[in-house]
C-alpha atoms as a PDB file:
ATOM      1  CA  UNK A   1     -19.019 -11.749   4.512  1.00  0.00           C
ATOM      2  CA  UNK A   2     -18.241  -8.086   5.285  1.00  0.00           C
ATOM      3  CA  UNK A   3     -20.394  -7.048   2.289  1.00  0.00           C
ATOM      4  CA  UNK A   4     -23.218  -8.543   4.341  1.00  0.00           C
ATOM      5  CA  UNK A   5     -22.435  -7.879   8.020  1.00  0.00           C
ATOM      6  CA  UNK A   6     -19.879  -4.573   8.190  1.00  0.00           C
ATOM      7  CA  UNK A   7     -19.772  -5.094  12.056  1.00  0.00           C
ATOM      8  CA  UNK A   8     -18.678  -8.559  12.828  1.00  0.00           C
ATOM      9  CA  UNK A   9     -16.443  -9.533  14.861  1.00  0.00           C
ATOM     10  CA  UNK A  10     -12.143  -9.701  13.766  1.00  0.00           C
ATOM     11  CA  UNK A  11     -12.123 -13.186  15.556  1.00  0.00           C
ATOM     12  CA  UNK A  12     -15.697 -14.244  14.156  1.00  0.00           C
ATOM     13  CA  UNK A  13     -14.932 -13.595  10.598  1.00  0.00           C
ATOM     14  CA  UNK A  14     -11.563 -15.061  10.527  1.00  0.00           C
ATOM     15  CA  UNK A  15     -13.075 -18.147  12.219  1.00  0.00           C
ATOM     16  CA  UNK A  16     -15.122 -18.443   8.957  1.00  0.00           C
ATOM     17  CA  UNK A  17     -12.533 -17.812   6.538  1.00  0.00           C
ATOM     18  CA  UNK A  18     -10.076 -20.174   8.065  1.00  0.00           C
ATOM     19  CA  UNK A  19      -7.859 -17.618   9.131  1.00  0.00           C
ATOM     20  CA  UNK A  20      -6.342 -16.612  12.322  1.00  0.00           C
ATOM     21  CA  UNK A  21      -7.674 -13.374  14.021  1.00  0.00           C
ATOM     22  CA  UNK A  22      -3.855 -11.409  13.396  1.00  0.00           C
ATOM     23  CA  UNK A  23      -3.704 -12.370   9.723  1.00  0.00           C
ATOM     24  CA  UNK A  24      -7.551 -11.689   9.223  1.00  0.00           C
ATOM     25  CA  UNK A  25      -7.027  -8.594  10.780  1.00  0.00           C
ATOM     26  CA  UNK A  26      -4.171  -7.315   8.565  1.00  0.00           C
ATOM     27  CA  UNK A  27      -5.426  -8.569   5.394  1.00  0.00           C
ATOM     28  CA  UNK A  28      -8.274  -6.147   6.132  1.00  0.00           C
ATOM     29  CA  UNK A  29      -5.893  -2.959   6.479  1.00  0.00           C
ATOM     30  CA  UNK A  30      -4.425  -4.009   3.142  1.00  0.00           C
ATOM     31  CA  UNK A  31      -7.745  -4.199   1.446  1.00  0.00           C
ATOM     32  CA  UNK A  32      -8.811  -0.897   3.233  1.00  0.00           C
ATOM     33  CA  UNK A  33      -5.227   0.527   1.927  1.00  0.00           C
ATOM     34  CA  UNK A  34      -5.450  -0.671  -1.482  1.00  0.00           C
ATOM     35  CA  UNK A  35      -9.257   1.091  -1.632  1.00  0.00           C
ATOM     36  CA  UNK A  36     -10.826  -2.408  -1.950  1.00  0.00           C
ATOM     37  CA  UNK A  37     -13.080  -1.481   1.464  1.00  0.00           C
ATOM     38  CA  UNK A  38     -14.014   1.724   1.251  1.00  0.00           C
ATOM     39  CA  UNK A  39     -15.488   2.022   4.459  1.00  0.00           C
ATOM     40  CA  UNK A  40     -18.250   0.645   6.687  1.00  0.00           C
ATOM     41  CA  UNK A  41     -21.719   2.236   6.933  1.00  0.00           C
ATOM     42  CA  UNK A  42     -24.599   1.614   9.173  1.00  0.00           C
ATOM     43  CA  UNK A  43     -28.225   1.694   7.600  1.00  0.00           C
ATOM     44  CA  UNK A  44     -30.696   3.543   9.434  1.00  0.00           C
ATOM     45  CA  UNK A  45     -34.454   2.925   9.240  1.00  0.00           C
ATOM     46  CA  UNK A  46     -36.199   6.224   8.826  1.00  0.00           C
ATOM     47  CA  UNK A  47     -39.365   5.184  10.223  1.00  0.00           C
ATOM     48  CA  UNK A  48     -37.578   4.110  13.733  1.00  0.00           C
ATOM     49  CA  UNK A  49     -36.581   7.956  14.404  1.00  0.00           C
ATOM     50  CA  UNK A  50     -40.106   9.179  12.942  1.00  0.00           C
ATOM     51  CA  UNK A  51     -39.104  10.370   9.176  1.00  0.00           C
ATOM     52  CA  UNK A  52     -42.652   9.043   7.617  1.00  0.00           C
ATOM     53  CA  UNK A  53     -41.558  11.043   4.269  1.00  0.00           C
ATOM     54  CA  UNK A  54     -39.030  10.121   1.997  1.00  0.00           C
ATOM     55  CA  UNK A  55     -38.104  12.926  -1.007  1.00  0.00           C
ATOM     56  CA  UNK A  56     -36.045  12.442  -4.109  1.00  0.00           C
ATOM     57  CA  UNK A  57     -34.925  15.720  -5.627  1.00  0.00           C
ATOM     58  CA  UNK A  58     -33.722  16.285  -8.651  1.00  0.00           C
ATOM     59  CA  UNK A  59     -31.262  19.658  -8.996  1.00  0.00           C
ATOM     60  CA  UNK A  60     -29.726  21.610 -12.307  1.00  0.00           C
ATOM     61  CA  UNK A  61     -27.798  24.018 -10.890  1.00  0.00           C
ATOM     62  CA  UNK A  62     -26.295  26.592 -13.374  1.00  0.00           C
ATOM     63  CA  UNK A  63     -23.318  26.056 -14.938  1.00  0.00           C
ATOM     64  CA  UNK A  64     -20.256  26.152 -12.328  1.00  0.00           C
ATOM     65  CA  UNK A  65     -22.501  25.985  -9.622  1.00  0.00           C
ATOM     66  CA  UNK A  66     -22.370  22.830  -8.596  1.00  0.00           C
ATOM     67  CA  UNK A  67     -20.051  23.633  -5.760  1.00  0.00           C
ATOM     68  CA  UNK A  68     -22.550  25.847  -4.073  1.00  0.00           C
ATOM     69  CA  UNK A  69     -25.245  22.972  -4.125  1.00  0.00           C
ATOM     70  CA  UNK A  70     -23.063  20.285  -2.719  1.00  0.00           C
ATOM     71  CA  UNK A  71     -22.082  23.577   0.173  1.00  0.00           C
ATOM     72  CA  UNK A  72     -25.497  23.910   0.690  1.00  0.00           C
ATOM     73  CA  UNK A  73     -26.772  20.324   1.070  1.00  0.00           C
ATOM     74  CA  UNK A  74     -23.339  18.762   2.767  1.00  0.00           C
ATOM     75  CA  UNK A  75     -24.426  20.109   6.641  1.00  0.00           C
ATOM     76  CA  UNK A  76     -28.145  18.255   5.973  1.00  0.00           C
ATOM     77  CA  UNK A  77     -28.233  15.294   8.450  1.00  0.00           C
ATOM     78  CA  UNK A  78     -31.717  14.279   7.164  1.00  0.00           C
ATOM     79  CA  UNK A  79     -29.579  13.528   3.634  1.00  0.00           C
ATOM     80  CA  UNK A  80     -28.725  10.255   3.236  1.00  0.00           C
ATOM     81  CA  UNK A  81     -28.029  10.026  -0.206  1.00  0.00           C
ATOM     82  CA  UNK A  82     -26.522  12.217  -3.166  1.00  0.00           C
ATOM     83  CA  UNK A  83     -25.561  11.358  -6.826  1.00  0.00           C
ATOM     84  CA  UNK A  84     -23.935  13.733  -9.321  1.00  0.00           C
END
């Protein structure tokens, strides 16, 4: 259920699990302690704030230069995604 809605409610989602809100609640800081969840994102639709381009680039940097790329690219708002 959190896999498909990241932002519902503590009470709502233990009401579907069968769980009370207290023990819902703390079985998710165990799962976000154990690294089960490892966070929650929101998806944002690039055409709502105008972006009517979308780019995939594809970058060798030299050898040991990684670092500088990922230095370069990490203050890039407009970047929503990045694979090594």
């Amino acid at each position: 259920m959190l896999a498909s809605d990241g932002r519902i409610a503590i009470s709502e989602l233990a009401k579907r699990v069968g769980l009370s809100a207290p023990s819902t609640a703390e079985r998710m800081r165990r799962l976000e302690a154990q690294g089960v969840i490892r966070g929650f994102t929101v998806e944002i639709d690039p055409r709502a704030l105008g972006y009517t381009l979308q780019a995939i680039v594809r970058v060798q940097p030299l050898p040991g230069q990684l670092h500088l790329v990922e230095e370069a690219i990490r203050d890039i708002s407009e970047l929503v995604e990045c694979n090594k």
